[in-house]
PDB file of N, CA and C in Angstrom:
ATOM      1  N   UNK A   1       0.840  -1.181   0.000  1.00  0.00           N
ATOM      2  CA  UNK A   1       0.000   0.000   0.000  1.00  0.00           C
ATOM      3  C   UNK A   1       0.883   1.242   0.000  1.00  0.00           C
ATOM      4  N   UNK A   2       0.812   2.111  -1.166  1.00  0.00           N
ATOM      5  CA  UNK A   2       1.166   3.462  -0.997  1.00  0.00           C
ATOM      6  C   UNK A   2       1.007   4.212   0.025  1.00  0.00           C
ATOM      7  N   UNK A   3       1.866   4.967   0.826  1.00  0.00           N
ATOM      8  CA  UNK A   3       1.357   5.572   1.961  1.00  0.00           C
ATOM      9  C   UNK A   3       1.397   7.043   1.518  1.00  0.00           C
ATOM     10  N   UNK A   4       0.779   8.509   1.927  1.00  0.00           N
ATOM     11  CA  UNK A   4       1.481   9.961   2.342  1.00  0.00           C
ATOM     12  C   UNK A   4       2.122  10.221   2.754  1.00  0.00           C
ATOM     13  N   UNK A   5       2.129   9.599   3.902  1.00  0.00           N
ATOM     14  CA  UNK A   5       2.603   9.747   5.173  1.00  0.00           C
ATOM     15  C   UNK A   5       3.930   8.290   5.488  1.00  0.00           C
ATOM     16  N   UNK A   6       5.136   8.215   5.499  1.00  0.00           N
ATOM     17  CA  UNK A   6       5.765   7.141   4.970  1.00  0.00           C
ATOM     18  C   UNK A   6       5.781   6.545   6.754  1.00  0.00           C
ATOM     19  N   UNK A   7       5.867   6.087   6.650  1.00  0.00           N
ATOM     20  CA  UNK A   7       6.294   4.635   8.388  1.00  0.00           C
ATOM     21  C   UNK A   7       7.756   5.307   9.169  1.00  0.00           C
ATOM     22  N   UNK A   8       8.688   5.851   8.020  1.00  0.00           N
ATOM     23  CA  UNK A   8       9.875   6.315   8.584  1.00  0.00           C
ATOM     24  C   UNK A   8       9.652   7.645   9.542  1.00  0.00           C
ATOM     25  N   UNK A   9       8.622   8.698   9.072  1.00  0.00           N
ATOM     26  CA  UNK A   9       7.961   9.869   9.527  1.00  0.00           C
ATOM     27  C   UNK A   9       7.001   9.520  10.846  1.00  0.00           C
ATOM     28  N   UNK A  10       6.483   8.124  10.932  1.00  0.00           N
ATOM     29  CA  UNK A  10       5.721   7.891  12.098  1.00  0.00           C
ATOM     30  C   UNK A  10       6.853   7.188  13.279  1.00  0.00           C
ATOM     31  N   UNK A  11       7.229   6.756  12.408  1.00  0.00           N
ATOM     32  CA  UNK A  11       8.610   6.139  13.512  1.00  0.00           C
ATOM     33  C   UNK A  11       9.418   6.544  14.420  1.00  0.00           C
ATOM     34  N   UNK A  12       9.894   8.157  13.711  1.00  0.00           N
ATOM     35  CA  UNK A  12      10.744   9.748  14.172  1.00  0.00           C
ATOM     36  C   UNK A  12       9.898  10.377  14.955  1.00  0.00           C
ATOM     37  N   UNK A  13       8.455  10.194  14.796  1.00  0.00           N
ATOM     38  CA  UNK A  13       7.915  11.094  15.579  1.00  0.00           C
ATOM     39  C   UNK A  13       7.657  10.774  17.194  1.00  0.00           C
ATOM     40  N   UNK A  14       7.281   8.794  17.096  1.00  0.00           N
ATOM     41  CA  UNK A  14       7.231   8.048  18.554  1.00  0.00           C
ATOM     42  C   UNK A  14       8.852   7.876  19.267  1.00  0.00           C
ATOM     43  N   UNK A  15      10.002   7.904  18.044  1.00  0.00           N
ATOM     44  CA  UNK A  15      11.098   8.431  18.920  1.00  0.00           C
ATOM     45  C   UNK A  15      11.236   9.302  19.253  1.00  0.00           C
ATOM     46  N   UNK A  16      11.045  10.711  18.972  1.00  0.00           N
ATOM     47  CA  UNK A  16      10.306  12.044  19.344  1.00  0.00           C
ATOM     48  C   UNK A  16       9.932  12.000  20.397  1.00  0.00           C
ATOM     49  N   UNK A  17       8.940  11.556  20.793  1.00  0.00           N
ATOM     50  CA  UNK A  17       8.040  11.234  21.943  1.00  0.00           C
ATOM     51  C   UNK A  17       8.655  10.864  22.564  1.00  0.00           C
ATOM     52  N   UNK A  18       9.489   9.958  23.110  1.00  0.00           N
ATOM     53  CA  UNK A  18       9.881   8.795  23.565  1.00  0.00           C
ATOM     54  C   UNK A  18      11.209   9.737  24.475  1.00  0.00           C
ATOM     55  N   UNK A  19      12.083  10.624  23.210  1.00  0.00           N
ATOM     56  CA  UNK A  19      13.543  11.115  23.691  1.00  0.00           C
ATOM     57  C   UNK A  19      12.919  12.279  24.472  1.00  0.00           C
ATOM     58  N   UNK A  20      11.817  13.179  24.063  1.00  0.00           N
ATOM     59  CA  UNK A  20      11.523  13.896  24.386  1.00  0.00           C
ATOM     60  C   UNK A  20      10.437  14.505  25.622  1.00  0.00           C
ATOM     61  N   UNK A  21      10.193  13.272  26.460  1.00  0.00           N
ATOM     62  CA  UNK A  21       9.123  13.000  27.127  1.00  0.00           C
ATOM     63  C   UNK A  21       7.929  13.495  27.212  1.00  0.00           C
ATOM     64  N   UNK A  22       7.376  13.251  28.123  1.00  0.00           N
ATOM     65  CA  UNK A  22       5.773  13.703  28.517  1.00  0.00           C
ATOM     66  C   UNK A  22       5.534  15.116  28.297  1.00  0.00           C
ATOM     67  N   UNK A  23       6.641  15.711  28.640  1.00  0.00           N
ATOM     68  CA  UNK A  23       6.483  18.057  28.398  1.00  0.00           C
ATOM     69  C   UNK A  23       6.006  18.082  27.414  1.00  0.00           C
ATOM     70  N   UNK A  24       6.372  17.127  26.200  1.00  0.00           N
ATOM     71  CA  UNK A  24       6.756  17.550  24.677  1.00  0.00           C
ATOM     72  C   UNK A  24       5.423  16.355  23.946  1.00  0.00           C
ATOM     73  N   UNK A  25       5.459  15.637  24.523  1.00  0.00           N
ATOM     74  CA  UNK A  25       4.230  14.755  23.894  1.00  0.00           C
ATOM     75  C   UNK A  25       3.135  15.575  22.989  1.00  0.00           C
ATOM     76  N   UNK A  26       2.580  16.194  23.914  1.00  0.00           N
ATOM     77  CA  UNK A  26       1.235  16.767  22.662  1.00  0.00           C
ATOM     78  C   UNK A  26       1.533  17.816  21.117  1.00  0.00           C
ATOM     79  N   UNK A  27       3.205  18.373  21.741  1.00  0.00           N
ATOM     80  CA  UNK A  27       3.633  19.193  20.826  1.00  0.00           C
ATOM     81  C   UNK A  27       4.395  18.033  19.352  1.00  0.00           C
ATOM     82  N   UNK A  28       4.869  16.798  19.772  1.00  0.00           N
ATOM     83  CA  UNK A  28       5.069  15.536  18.816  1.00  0.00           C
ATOM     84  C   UNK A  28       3.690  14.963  18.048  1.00  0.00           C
ATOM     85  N   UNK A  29       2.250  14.946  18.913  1.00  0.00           N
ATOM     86  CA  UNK A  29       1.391  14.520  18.425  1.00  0.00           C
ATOM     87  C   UNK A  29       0.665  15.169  17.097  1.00  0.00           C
ATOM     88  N   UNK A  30       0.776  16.801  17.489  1.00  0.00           N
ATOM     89  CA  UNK A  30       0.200  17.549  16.960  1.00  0.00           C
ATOM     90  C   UNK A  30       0.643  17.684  15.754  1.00  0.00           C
ATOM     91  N   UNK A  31       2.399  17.935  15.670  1.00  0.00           N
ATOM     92  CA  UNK A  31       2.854  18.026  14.335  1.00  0.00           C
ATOM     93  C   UNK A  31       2.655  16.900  13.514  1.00  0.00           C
ATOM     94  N   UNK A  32       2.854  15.603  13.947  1.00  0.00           N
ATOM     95  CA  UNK A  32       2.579  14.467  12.710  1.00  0.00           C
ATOM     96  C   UNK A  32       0.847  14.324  12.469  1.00  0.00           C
ATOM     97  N   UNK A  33       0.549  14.535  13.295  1.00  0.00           N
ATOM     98  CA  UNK A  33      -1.384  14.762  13.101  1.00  0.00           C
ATOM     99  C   UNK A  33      -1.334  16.189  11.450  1.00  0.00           C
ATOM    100  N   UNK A  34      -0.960  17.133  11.865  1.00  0.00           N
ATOM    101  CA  UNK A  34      -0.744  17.885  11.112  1.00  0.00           C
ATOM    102  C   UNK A  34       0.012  17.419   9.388  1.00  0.00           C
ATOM    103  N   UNK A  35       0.928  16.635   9.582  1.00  0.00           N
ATOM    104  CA  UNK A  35       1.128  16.200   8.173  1.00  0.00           C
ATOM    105  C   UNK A  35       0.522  14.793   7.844  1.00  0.00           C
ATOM    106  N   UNK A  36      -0.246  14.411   8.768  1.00  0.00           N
ATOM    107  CA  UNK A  36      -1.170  13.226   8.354  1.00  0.00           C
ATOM    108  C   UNK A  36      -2.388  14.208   7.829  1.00  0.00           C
ATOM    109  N   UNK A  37      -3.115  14.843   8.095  1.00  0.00           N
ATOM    110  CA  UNK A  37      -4.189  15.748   7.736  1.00  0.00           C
ATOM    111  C   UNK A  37      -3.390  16.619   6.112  1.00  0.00           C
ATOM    112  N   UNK A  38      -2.487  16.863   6.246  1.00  0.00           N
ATOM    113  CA  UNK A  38      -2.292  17.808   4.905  1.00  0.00           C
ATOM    114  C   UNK A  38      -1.676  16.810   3.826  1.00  0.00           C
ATOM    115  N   UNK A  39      -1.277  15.469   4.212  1.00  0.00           N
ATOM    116  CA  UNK A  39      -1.451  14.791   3.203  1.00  0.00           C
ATOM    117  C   UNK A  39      -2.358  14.546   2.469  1.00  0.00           C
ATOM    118  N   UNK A  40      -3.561  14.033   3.716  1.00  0.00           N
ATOM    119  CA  UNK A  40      -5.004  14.195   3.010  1.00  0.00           C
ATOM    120  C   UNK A  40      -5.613  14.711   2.253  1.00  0.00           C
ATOM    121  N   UNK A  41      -5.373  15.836   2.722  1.00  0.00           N
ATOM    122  CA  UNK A  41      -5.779  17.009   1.624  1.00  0.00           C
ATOM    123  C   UNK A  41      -4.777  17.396   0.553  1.00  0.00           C
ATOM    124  N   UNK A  42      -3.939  16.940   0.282  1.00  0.00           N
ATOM    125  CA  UNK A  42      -3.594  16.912  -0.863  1.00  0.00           C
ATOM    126  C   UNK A  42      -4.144  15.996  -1.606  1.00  0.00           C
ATOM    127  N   UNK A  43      -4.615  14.645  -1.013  1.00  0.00           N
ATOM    128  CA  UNK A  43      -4.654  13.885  -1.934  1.00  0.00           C
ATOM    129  C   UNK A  43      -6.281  14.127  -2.227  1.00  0.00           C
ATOM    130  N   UNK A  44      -6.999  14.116  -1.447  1.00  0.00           N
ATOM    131  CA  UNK A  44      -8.615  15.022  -1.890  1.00  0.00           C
ATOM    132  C   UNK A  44      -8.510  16.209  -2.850  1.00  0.00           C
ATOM    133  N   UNK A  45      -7.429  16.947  -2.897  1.00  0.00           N
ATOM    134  CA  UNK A  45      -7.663  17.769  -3.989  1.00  0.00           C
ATOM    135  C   UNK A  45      -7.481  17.538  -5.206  1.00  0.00           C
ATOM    136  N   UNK A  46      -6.462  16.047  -5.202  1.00  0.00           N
ATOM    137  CA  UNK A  46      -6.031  15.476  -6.516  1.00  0.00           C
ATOM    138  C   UNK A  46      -7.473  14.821  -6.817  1.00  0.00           C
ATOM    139  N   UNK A  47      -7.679  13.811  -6.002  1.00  0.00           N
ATOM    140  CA  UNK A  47      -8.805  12.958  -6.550  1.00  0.00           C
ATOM    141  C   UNK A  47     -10.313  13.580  -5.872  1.00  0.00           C
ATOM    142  N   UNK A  48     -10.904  14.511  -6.582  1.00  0.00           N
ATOM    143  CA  UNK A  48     -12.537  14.960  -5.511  1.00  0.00           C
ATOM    144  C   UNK A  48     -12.958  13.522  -5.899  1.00  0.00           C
ATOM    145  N   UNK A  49     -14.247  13.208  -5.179  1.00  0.00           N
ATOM    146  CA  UNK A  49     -14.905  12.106  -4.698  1.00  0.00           C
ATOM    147  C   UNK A  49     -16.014  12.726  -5.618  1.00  0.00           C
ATOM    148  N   UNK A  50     -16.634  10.999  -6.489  1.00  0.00           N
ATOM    149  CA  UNK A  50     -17.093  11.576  -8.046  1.00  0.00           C
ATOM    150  C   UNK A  50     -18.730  11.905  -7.280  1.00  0.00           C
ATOM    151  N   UNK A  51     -19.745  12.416  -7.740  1.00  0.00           N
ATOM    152  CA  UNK A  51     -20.875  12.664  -7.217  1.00  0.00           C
ATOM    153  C   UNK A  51     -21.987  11.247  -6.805  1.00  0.00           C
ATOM    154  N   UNK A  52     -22.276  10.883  -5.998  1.00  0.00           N
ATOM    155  CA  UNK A  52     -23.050   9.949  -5.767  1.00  0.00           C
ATOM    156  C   UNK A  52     -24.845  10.010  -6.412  1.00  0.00           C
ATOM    157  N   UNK A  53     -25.174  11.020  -7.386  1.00  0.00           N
ATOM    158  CA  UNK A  53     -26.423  11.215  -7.210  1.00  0.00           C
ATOM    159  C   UNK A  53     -27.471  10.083  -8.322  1.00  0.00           C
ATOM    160  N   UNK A  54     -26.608   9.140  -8.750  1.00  0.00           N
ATOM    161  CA  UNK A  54     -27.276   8.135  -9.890  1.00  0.00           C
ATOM    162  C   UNK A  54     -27.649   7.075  -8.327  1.00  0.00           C
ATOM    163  N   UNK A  55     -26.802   6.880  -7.828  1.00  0.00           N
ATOM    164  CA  UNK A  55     -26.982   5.765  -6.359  1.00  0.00           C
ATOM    165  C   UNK A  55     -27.829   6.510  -5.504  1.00  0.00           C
ATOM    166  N   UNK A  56     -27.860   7.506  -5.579  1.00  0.00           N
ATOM    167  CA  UNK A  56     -29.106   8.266  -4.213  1.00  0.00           C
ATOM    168  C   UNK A  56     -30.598   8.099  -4.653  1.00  0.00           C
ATOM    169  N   UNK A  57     -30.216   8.163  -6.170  1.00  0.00           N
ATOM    170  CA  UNK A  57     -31.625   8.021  -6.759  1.00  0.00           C
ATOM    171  C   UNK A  57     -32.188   6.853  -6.778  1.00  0.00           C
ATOM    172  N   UNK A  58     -31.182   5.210  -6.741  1.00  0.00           N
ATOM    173  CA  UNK A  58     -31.388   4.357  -6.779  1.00  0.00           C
ATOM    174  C   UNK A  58     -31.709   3.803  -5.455  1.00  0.00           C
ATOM    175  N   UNK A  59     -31.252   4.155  -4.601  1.00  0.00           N
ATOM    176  CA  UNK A  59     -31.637   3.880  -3.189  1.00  0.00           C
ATOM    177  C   UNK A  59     -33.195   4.416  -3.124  1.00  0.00           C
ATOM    178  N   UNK A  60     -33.141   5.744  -3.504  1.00  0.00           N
ATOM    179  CA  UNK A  60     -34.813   6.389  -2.621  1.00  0.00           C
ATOM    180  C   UNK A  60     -35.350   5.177  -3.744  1.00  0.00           C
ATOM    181  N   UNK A  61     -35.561   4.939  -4.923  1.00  0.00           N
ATOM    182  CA  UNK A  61     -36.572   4.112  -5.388  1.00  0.00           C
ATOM    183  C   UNK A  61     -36.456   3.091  -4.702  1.00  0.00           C
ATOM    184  N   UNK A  62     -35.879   2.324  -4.555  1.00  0.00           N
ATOM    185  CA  UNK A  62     -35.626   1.075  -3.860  1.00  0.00           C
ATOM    186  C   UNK A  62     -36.442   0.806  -2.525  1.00  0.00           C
ATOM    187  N   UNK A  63     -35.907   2.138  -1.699  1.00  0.00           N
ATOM    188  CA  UNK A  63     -36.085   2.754  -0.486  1.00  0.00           C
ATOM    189  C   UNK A  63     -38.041   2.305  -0.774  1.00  0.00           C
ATOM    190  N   UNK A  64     -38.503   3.593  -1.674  1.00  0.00           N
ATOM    191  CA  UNK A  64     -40.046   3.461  -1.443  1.00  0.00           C
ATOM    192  C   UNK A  64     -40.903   1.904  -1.796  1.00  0.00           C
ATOM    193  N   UNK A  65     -39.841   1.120  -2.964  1.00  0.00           N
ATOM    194  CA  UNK A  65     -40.679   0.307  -2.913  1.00  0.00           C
ATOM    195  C   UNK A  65     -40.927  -0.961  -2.104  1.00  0.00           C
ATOM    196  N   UNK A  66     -39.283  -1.227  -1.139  1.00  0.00           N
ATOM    197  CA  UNK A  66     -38.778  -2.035   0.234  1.00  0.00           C
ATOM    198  C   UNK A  66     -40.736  -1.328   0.809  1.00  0.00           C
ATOM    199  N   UNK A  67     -40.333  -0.251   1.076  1.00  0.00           N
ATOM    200  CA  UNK A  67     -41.362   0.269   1.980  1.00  0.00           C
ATOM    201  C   UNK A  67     -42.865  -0.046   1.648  1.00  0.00           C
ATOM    202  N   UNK A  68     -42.935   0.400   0.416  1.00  0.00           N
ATOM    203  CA  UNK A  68     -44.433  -0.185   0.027  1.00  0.00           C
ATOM    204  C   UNK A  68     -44.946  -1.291  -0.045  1.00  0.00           C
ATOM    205  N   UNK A  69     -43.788  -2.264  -0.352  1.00  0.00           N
ATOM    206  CA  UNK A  69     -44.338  -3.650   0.159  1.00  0.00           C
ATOM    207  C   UNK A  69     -44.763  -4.586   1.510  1.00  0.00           C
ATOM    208  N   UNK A  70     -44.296  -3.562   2.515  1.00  0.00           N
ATOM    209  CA  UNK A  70     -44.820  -4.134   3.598  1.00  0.00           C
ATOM    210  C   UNK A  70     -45.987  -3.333   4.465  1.00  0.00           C
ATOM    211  N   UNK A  71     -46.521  -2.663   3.740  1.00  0.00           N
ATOM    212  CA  UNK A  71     -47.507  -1.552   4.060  1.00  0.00           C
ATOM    213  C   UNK A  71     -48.438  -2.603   3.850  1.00  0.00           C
ATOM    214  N   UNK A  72     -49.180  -3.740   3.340  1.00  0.00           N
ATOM    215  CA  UNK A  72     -50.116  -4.844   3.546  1.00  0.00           C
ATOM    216  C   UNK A  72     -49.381  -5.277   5.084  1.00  0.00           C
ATOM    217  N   UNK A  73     -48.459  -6.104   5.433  1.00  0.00           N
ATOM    218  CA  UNK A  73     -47.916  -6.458   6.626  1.00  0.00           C
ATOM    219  C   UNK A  73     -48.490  -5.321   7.547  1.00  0.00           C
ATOM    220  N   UNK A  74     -48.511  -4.083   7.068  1.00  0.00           N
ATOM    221  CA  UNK A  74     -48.479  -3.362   8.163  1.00  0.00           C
ATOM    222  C   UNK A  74     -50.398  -2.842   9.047  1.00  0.00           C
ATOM    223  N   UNK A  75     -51.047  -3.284   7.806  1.00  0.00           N
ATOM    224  CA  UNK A  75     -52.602  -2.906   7.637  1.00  0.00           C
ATOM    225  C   UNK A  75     -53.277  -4.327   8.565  1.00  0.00           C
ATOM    226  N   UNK A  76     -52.421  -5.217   9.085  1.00  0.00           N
ATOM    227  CA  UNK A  76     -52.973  -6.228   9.776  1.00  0.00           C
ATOM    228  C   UNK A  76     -53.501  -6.152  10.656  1.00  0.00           C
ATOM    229  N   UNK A  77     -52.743  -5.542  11.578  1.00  0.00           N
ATOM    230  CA  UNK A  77     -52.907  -5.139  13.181  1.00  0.00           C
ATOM    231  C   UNK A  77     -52.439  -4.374  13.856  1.00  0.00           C
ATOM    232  N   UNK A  78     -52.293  -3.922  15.315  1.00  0.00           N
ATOM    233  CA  UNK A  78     -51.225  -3.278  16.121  1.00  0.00           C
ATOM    234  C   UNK A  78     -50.203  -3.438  15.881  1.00  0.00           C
ATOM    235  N   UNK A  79     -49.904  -4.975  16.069  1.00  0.00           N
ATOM    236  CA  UNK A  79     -48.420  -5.194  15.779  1.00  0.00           C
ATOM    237  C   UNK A  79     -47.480  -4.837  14.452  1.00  0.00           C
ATOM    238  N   UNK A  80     -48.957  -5.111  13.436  1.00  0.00           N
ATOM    239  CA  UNK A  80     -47.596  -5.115  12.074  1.00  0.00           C
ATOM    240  C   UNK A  80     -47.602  -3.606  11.902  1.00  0.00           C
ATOM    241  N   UNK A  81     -48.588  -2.494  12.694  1.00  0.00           N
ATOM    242  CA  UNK A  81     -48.179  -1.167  11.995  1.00  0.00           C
ATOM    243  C   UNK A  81     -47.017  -1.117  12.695  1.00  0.00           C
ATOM    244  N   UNK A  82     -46.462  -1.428  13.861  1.00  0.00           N
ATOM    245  CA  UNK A  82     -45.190  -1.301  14.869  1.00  0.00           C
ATOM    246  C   UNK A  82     -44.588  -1.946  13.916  1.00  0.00           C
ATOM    247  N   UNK A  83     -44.716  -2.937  13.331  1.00  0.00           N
ATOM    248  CA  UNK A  83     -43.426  -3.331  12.225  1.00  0.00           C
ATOM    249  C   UNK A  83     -43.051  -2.640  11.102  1.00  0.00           C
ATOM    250  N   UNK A  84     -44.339  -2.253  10.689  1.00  0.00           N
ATOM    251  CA  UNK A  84     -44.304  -0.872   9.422  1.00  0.00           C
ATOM    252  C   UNK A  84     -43.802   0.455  10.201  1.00  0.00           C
ATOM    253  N   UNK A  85     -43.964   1.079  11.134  1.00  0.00           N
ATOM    254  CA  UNK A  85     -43.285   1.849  11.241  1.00  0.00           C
ATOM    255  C   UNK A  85     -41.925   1.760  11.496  1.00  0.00           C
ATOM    256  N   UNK A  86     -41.132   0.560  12.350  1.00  0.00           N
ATOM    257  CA  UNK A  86     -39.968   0.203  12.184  1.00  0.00           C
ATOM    258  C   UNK A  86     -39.154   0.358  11.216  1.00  0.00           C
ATOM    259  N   UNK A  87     -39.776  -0.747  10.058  1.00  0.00           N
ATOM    260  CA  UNK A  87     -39.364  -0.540   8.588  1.00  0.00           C
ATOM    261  C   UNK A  87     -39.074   0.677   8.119  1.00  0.00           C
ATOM    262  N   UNK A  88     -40.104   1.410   8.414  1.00  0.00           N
ATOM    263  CA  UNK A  88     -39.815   3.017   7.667  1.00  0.00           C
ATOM    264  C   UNK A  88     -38.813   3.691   8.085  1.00  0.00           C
ATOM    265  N   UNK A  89     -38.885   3.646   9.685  1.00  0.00           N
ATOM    266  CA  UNK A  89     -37.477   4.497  10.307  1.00  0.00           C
ATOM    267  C   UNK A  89     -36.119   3.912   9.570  1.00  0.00           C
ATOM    268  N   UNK A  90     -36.093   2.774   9.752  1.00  0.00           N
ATOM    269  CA  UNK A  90     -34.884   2.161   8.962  1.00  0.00           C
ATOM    270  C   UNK A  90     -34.861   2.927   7.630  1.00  0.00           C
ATOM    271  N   UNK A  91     -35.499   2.747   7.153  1.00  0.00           N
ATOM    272  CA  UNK A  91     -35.367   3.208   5.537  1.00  0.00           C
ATOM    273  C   UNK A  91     -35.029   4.692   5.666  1.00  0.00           C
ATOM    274  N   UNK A  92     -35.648   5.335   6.237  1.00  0.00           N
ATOM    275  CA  UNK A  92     -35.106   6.639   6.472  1.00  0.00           C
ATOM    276  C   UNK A  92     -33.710   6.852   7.891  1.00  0.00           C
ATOM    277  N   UNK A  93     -33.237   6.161   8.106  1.00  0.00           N
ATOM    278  CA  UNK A  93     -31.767   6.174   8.791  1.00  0.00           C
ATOM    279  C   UNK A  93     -31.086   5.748   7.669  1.00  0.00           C
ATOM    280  N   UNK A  94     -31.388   4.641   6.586  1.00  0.00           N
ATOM    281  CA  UNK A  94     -30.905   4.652   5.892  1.00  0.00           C
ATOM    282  C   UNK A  94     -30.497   5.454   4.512  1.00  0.00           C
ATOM    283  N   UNK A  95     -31.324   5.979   4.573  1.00  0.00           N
ATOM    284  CA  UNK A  95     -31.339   7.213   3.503  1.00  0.00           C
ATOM    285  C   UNK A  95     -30.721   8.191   4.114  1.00  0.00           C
ATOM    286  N   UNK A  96     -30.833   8.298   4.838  1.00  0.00           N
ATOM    287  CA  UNK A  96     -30.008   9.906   5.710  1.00  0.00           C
ATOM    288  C   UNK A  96     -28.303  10.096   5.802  1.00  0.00           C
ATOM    289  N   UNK A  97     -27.953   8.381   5.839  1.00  0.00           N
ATOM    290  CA  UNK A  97     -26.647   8.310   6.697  1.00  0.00           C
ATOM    291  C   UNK A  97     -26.303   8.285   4.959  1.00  0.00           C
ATOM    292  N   UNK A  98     -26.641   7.311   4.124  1.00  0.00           N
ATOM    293  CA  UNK A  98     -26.347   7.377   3.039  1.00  0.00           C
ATOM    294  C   UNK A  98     -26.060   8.659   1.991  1.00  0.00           C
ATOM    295  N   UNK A  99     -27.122   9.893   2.139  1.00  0.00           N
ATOM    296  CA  UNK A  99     -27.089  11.114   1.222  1.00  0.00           C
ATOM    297  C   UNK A  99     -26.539  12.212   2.306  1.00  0.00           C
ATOM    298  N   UNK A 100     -26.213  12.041   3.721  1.00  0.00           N
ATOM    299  CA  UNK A 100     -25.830  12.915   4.723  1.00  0.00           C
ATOM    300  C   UNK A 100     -24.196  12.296   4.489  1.00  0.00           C
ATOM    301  N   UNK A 101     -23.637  11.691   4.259  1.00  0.00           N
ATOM    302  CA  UNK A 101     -22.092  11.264   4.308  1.00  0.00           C
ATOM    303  C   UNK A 101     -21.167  12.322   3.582  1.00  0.00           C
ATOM    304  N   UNK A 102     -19.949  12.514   3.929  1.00  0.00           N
ATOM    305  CA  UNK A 102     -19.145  13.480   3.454  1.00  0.00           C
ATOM    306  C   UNK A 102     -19.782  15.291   2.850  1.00  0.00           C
ATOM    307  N   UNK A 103     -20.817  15.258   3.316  1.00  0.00           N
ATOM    308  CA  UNK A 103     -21.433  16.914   3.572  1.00  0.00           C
ATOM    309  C   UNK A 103     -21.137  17.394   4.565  1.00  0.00           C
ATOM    310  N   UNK A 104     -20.276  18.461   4.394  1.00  0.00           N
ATOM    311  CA  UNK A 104     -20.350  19.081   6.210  1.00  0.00           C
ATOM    312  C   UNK A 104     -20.543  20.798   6.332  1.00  0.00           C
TER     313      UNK A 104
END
């Protein structure tokens, strides 16, 4: 696996830590945190993350018709509307976490 951030740079930094004790710890953590994060972002600026919106669309259909099929299950009784509404929350946690991901 290609790394950013190479093993030799994480290695220097826990000897860092290590020569430099406990005073100096958070000031060792911070800097390699710091070029672990701006690697990142270099490499997010090389590659953006392609748009998900052909799969969002495919989920909500999916989504309504999972759902519509158990809307008979759910017209039975007490119990199965508690199962139909179950179902639904799911479907909508699932939709949320799915089209809510990497938006901030």
């Amino acid at each position: 696996m290609d790394s950013d951030v190479p093993r030799e740079e994480f290695r220097a930094a826990l000897e860092a830590r290590k020569e430099l004790g406990p005073d100096m710890e958070d000031a060792v953590v911070d800097s390699f945190v710091a070029k672990v994060e701006s690697a990142l972002e270099k490499r997010q600026q090389a590659d953006p993350p392609a748009p998900d919106q052909p799969k969002s669309l495919a989920l909500a259909i999916v989504s309504v018709v999972m759902g519509a099929s158990m809307l008979p299950v759910g017209m039975e009784s007490t119990r199965g509307a508690l199962m139909l509404a179950m179902v639904w929350m799911g479907i909508i946690v699932v939709n949320v976490l799915f089209n809510g991901r990497g938006r901030k």
